[in-house]
Protein backbone atom coordinates (compact mmCIF):
# COMPACT_ATOMS: atom_id res chain seq x y z
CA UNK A 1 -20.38 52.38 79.64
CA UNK A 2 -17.20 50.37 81.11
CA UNK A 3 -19.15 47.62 81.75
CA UNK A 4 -20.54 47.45 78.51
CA UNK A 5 -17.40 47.81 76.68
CA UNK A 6 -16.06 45.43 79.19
CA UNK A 7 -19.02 42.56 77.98
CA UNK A 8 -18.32 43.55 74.21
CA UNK A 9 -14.38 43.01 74.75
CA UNK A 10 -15.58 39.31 76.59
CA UNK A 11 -18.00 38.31 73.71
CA UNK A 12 -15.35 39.14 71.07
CA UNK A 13 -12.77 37.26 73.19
CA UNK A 14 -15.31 34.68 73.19
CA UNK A 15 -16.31 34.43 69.48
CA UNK A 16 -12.33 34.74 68.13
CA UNK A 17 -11.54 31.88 70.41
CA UNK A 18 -14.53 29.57 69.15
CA UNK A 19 -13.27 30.43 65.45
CA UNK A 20 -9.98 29.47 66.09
CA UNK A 21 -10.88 26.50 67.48
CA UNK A 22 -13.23 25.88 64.41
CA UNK A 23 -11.00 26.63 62.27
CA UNK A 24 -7.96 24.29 63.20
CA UNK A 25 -10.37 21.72 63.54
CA UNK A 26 -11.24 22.31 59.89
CA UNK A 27 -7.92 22.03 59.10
CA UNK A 28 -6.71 19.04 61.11
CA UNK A 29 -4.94 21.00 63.77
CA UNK A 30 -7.08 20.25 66.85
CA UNK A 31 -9.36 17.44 68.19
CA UNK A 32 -13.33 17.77 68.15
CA UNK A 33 -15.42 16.08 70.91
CA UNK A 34 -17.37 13.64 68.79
CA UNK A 35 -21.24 12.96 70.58
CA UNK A 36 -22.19 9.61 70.44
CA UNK A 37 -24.20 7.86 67.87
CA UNK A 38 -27.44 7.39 69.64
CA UNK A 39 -27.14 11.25 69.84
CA UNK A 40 -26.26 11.68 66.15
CA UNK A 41 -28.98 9.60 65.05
CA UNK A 42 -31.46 11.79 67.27
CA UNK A 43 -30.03 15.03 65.24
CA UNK A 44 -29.47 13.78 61.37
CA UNK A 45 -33.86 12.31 62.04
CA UNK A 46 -34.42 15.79 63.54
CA UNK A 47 -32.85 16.84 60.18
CA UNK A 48 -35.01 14.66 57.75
CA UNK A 49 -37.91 15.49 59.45
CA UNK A 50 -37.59 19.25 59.38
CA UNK A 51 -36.70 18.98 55.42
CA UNK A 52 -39.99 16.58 54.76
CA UNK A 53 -42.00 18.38 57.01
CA UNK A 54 -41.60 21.69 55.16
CA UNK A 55 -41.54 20.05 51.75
CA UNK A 56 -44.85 18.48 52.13
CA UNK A 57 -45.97 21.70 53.84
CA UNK A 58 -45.01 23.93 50.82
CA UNK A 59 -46.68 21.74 48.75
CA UNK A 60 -50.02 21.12 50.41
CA UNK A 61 -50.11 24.60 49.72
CA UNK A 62 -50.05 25.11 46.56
CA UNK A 63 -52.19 22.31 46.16
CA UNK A 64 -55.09 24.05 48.08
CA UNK A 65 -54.43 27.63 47.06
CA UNK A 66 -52.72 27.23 43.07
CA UNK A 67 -52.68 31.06 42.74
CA UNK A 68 -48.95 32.09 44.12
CA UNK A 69 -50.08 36.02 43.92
CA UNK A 70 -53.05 34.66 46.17
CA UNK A 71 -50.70 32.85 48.78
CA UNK A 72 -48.11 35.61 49.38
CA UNK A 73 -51.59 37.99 50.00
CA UNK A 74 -52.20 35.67 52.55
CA UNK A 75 -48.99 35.70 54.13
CA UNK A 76 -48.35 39.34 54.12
CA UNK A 77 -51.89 39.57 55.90
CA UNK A 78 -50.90 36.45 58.31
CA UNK A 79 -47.68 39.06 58.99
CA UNK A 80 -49.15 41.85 59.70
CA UNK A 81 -51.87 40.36 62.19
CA UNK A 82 -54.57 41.03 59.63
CA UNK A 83 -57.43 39.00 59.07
CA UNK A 84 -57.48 38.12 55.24
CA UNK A 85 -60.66 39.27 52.84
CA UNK A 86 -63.05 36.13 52.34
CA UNK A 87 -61.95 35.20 49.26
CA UNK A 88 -64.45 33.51 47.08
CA UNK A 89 -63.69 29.86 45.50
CA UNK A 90 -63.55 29.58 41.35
CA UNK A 91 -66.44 27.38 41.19
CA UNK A 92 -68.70 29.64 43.03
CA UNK A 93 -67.21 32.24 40.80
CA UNK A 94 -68.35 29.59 37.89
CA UNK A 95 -71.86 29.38 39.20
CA UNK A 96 -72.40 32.95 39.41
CA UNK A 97 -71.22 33.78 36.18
CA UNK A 98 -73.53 30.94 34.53
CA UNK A 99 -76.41 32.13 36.31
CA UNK A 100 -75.78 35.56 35.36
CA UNK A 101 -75.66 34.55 31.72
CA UNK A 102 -79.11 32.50 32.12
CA UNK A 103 -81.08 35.51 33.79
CA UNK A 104 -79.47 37.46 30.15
CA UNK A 105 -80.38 34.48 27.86
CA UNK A 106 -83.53 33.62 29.18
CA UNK A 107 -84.00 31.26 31.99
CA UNK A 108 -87.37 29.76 30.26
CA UNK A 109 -85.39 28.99 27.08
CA UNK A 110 -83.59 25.35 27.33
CA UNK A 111 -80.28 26.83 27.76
CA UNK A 112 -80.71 29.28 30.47
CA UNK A 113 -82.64 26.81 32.25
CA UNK A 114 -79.66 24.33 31.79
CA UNK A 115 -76.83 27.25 32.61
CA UNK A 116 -79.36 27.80 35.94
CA UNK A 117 -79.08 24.29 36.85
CA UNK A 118 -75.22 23.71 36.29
CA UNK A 119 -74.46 27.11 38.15
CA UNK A 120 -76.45 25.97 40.90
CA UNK A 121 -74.29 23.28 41.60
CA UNK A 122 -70.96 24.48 40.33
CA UNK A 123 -71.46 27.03 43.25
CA UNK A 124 -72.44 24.25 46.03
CA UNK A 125 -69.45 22.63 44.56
CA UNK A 126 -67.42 25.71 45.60
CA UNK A 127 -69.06 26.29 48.94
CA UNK A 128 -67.95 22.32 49.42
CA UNK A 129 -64.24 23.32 48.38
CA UNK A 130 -64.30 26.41 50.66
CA UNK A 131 -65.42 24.08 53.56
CA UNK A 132 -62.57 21.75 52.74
CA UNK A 133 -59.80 24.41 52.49
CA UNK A 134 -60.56 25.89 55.86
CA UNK A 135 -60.86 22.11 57.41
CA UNK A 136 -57.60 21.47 55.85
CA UNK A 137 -55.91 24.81 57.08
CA UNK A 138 -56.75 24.11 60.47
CA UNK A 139 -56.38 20.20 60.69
CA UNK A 140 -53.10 19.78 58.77
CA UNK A 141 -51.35 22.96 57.58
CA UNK A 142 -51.72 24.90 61.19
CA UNK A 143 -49.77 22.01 63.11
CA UNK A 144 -47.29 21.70 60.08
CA UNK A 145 -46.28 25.10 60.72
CA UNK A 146 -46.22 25.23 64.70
CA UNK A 147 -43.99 22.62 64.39
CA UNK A 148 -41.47 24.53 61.52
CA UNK A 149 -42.18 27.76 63.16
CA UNK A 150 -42.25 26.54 66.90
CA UNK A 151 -40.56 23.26 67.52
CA UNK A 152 -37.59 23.30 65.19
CA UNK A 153 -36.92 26.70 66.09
CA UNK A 154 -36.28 25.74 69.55
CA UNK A 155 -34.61 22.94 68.70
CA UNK A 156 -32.22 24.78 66.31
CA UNK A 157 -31.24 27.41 68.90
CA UNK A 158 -30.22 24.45 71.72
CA UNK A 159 -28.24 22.88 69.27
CA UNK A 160 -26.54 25.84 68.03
CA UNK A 161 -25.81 26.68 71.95
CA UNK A 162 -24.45 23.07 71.92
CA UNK A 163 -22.48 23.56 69.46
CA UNK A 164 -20.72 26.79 70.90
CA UNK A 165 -20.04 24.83 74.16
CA UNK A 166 -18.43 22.36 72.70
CA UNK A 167 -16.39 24.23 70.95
CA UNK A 168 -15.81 26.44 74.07
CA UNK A 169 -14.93 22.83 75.64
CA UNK A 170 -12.56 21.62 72.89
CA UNK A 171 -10.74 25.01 73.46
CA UNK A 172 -10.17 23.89 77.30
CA UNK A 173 -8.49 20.88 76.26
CA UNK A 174 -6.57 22.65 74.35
CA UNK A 175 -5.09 25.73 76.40
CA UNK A 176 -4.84 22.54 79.31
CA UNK A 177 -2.84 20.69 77.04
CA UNK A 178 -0.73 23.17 76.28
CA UNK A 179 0.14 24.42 79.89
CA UNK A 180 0.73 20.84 80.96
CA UNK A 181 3.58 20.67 78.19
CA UNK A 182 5.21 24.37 78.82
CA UNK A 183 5.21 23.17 82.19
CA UNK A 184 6.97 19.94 81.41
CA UNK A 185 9.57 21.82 79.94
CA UNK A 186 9.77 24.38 82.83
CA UNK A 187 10.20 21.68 85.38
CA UNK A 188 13.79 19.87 83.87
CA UNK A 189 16.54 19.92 86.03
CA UNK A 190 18.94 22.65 84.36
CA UNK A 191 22.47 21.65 84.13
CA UNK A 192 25.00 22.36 87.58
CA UNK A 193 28.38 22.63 85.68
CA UNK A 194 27.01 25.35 82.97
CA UNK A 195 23.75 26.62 84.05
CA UNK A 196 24.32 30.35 86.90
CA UNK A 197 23.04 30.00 89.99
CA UNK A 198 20.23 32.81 88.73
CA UNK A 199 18.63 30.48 86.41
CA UNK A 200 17.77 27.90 89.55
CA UNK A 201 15.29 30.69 90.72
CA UNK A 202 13.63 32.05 87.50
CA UNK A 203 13.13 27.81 86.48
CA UNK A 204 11.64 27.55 89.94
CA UNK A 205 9.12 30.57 89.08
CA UNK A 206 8.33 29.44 85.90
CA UNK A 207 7.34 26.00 87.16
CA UNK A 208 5.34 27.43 89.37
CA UNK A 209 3.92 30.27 86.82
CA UNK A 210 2.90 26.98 84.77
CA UNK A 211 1.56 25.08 87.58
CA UNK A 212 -0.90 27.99 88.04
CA UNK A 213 -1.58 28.13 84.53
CA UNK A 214 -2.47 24.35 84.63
CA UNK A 215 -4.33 24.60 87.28
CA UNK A 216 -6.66 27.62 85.94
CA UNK A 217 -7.56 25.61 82.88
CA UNK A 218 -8.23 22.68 84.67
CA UNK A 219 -11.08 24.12 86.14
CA UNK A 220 -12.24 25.88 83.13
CA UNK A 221 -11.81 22.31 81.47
CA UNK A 222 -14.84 21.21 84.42
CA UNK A 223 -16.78 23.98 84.36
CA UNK A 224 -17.00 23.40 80.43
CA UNK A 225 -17.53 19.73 80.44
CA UNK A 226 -20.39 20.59 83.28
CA UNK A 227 -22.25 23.20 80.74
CA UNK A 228 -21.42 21.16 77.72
CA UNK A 229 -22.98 18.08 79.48
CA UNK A 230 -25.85 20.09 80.85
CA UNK A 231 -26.42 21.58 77.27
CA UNK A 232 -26.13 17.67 75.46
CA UNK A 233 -29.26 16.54 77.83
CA UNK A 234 -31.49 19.51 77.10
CA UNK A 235 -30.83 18.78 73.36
CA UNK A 236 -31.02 15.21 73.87
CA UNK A 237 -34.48 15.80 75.23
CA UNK A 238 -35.94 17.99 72.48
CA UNK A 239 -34.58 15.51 69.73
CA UNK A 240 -35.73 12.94 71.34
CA UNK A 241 -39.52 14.43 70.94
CA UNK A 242 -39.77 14.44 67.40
CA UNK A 243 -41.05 11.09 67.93
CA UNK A 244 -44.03 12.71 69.53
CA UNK A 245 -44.27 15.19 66.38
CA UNK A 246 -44.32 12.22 64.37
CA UNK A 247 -47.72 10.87 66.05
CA UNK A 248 -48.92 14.46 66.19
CA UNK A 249 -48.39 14.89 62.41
CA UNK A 250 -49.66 11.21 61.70
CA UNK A 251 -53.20 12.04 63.53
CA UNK A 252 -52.81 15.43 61.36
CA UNK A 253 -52.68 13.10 58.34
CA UNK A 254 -55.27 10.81 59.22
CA UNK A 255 -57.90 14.05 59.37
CA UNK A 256 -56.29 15.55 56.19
CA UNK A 257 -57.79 12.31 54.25
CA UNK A 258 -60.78 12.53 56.02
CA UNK A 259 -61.34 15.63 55.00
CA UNK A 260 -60.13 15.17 51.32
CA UNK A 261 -62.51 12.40 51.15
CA UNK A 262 -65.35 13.53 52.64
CA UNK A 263 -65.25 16.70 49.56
CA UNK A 264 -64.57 14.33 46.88
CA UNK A 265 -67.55 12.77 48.12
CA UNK A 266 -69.82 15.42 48.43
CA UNK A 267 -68.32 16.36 45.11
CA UNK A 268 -69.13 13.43 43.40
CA UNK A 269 -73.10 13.22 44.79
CA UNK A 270 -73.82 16.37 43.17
CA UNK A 271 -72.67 15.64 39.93
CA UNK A 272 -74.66 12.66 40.26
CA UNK A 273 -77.59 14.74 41.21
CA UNK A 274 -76.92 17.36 38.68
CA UNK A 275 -76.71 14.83 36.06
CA UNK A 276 -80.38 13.17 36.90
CA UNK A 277 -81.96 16.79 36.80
CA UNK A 278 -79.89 17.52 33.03
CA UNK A 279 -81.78 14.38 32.26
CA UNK A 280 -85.21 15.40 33.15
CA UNK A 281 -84.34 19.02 31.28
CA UNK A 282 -85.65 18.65 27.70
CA UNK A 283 -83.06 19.61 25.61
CA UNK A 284 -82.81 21.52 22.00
CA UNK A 285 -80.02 20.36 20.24
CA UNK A 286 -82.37 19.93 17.29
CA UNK A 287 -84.17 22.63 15.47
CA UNK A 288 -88.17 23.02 16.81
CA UNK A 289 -90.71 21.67 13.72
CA UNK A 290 -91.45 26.19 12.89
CA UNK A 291 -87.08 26.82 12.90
CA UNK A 292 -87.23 23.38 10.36
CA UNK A 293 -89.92 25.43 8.05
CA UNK A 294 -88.38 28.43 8.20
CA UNK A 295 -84.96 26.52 7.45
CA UNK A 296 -86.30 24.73 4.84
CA UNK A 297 -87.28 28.14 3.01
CA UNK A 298 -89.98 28.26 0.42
CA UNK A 299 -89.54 24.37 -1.04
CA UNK A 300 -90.98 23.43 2.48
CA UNK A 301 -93.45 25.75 2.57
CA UNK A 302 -94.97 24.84 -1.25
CA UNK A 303 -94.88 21.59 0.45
CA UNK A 304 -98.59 22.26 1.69
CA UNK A 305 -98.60 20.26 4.62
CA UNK A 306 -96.46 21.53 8.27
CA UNK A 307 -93.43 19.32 9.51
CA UNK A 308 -94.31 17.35 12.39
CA UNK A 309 -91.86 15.64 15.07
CA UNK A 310 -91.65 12.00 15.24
CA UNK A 311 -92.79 10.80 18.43
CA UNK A 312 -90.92 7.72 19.39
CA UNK A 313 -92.90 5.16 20.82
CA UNK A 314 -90.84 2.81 22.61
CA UNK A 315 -92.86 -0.15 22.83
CA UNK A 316 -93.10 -0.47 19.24
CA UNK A 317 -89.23 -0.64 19.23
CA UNK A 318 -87.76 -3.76 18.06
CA UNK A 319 -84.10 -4.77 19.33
CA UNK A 320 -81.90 -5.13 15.88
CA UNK A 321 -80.37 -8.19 14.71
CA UNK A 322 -76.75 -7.13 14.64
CA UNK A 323 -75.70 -3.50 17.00
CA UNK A 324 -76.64 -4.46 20.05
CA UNK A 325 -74.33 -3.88 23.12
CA UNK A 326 -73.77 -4.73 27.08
CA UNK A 327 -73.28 -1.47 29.01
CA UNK A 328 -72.67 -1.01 32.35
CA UNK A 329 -74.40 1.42 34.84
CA UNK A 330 -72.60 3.92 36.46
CA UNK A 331 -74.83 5.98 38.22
CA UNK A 332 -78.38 5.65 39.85
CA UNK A 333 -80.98 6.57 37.59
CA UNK A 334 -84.92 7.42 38.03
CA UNK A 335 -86.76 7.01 34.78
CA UNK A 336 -88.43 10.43 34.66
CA UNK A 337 -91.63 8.84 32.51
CA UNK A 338 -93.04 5.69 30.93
CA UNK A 339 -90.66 5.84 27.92
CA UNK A 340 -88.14 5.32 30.16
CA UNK A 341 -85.71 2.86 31.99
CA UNK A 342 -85.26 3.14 35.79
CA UNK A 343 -81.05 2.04 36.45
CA UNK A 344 -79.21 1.01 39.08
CA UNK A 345 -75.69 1.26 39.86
CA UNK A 346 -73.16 -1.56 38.67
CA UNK A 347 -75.91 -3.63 36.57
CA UNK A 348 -75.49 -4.70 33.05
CA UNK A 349 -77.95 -3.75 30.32
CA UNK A 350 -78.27 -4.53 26.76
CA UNK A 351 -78.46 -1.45 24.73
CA UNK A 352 -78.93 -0.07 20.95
CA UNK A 353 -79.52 2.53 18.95
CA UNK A 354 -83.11 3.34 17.15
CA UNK A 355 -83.15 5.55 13.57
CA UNK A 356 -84.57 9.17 14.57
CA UNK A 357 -83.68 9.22 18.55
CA UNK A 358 -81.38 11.37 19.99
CA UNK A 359 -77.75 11.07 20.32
CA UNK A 360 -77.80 11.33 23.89
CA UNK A 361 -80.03 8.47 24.52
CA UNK A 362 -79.80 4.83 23.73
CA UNK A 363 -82.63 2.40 24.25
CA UNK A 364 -82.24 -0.08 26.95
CA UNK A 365 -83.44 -3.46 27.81
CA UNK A 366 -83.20 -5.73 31.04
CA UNK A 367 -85.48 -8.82 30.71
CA UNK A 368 -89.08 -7.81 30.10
CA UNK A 369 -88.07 -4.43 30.95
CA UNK A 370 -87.69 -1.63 27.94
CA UNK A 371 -87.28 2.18 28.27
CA UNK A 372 -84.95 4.98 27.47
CA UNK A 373 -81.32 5.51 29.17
CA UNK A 374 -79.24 8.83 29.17
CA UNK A 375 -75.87 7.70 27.55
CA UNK A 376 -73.61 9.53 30.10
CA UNK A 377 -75.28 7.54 32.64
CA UNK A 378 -73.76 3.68 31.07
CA UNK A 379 -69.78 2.95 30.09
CA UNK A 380 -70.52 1.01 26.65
CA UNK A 381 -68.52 -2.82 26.57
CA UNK A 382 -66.83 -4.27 23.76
């Protein structure tokens, strides 16, 4: 119990003394041992990259997880040493939901077979996302936060040790400073005519008293400066690795993209897939030739003959005078029959419309060649 009360008493010693010293440094009062700039550089890019490091670590994740209500679940599970649910991605959500509504609708009707087709591929595009989230997690956002949670914290809690020793040592200098002046003053000669013969003995002890006093913070002064020192090259070494936390973080960086592209990628061939297959569905944006009778009501009927669908031949199609366009490819295309036109990539194709055909189609011509085109596949040119 003494001895604890006796460690309390030193700390509080210890801490009012380090105010103090704080303070009247504040307020002009006392010197502060400046470190040198090398050493201040080391600290204020310590600084920057701590702020940076967290900023682009915040954001990163919000950019792979947008829900906030779904990131602090995470974090309360990360907490409590929990393993979080699997949580399932919102284009697999998508896909699921579209396929559900096809199996209700009818997947041999044109739009449930359509809905079965896009939710097949809205949920390999979420698989693809949940692949890149976890690569991501473990590639960029897990060193991010070793460092913020590992690194700096070390770092932080040497240089706040630094900074109590150097204020510790500042207070040396000071109590030294102060004994070497009250024993300046205890060591003039006191005057023979005036001054009792009593007053020759208690300057004597004083001087000495002081001497002592001097001599006591003198070698507090060394063994300060020989922790503070000590302390300044452990720091120094720590700062001095954020370089190597830079090259971490830039190989980090360099998978990050990787990653990122290697999704947009895969991303961007299944579109290109799910497009050709949308373009080998037949579609029924118009009415079938019985919904046109029945639409038509009784005048079509009295009619005596049924409505038929044009069949568009396309070799009989004549390229107009005036309408006709360049278009550029986008995409890959395999002509799905005779009627139409194979495309590739990048090329440049005259195209117009024909009276009767369907908006989503445009017919095509490159030399000799004739045939059909899906418009989503070509950007029109002026």
């Amino acid at each position: 119990m003494d001895f604890n009360v006796k460690r309390l008493a030193c700390g509080a010693g210890l801490f009012f003394t380090r105010a103090v010293q704080f303070t009247e440094e504040k307020l002009g009062q006392a010197e502060k041992t400046e470190l040198d700039a090398h050493f201040e550089n080391l600290m204020s890019r310590a600084d920057c990259t701590k702020n940076w490091t967290e900023k682009i670590y915040r954001q990163t994740e919000v950019l792979l997880q947008p829900n906030p209500s779904a990131r602090i679940e995470e974090f309360l599970y990360e907490k409590l040493d929990r393993k979080a649910p699997s949580r399932i991605t919102n284009g697999e959500l998508l896909g699921q939901y579209m396929q559900d509504a096809a199996r209700e609708f009818g997947p041999g009707t044109p739009y449930g077979r359509t809905l079965t087709t896009v939710g097949e591929c809205e949920g390999r595009l979420g698989a693809a996302e949940r692949d890149f989230l976890l690569t991501s997690t473990i590639s960029f956002l897990t060193p991010l936060r070793n460092f913020l949670e590992g690194d700096w914290k070390t770092i932080s809690k040497e240089r706040r040790l630094l900074e109590n020793l150097r204020l510790d040592l500042d207070a040396c200098k000071t109590r030294l400073k102060k004994a070497k002046l009250a024993e300046a003053k205890a060591a003039m000669a006191p005057d023979f005519q005036e001054t009792r013969p009593r007053n020759y003995v208690l300057s004597a002890s004083a001087s000495a008293l002081w001497s002592e006093e001097v001599a006591k913070a003198e070698h507090e002064l060394r063994v300060a400066q020989t922790e503070f020192d000590r302390q300044a090259e452990v720091t120094r070494l720590l700062l001095e690795g954020i370089s190597s936390t830079h090259v971490n973080h830039l190989r980090c960086l360099h998978e990050f993209v990787e990653a990122q592209a290697a999704f947009y990628k895969q991303c961007h061939l299944h579109m290109q897939e799910l497009q050709k297959e949308l373009g080998r569905l037949p579609n029924a944006f118009t009415l079938n030739p019985s919904q046109s009778v029945a639409a038509a009501g009784p005048a079509a009927e009295g009619l005596g003959s049924p409505v038929e669908k044009d069949t568009l031949q396309i070799e009989e199609v004549q390229a107009p005078a005036t309408g006709t366009r360049k278009a550029k490819v986008l995409y890959d295309y395999d002509a799905a029959d005779s009627s139409e036109l194979s495309l590739l990539a990048d090329e440049l194709i005259t195209v117009y419309t024909v009276p009767g055909m369907d908006s989503d189609w445009l017919v095509g011509e490159r030399g000799n060649q004739k045939g059909k085109v899906p418009v989503t596949y070509l950007e029109l040119l002026s």
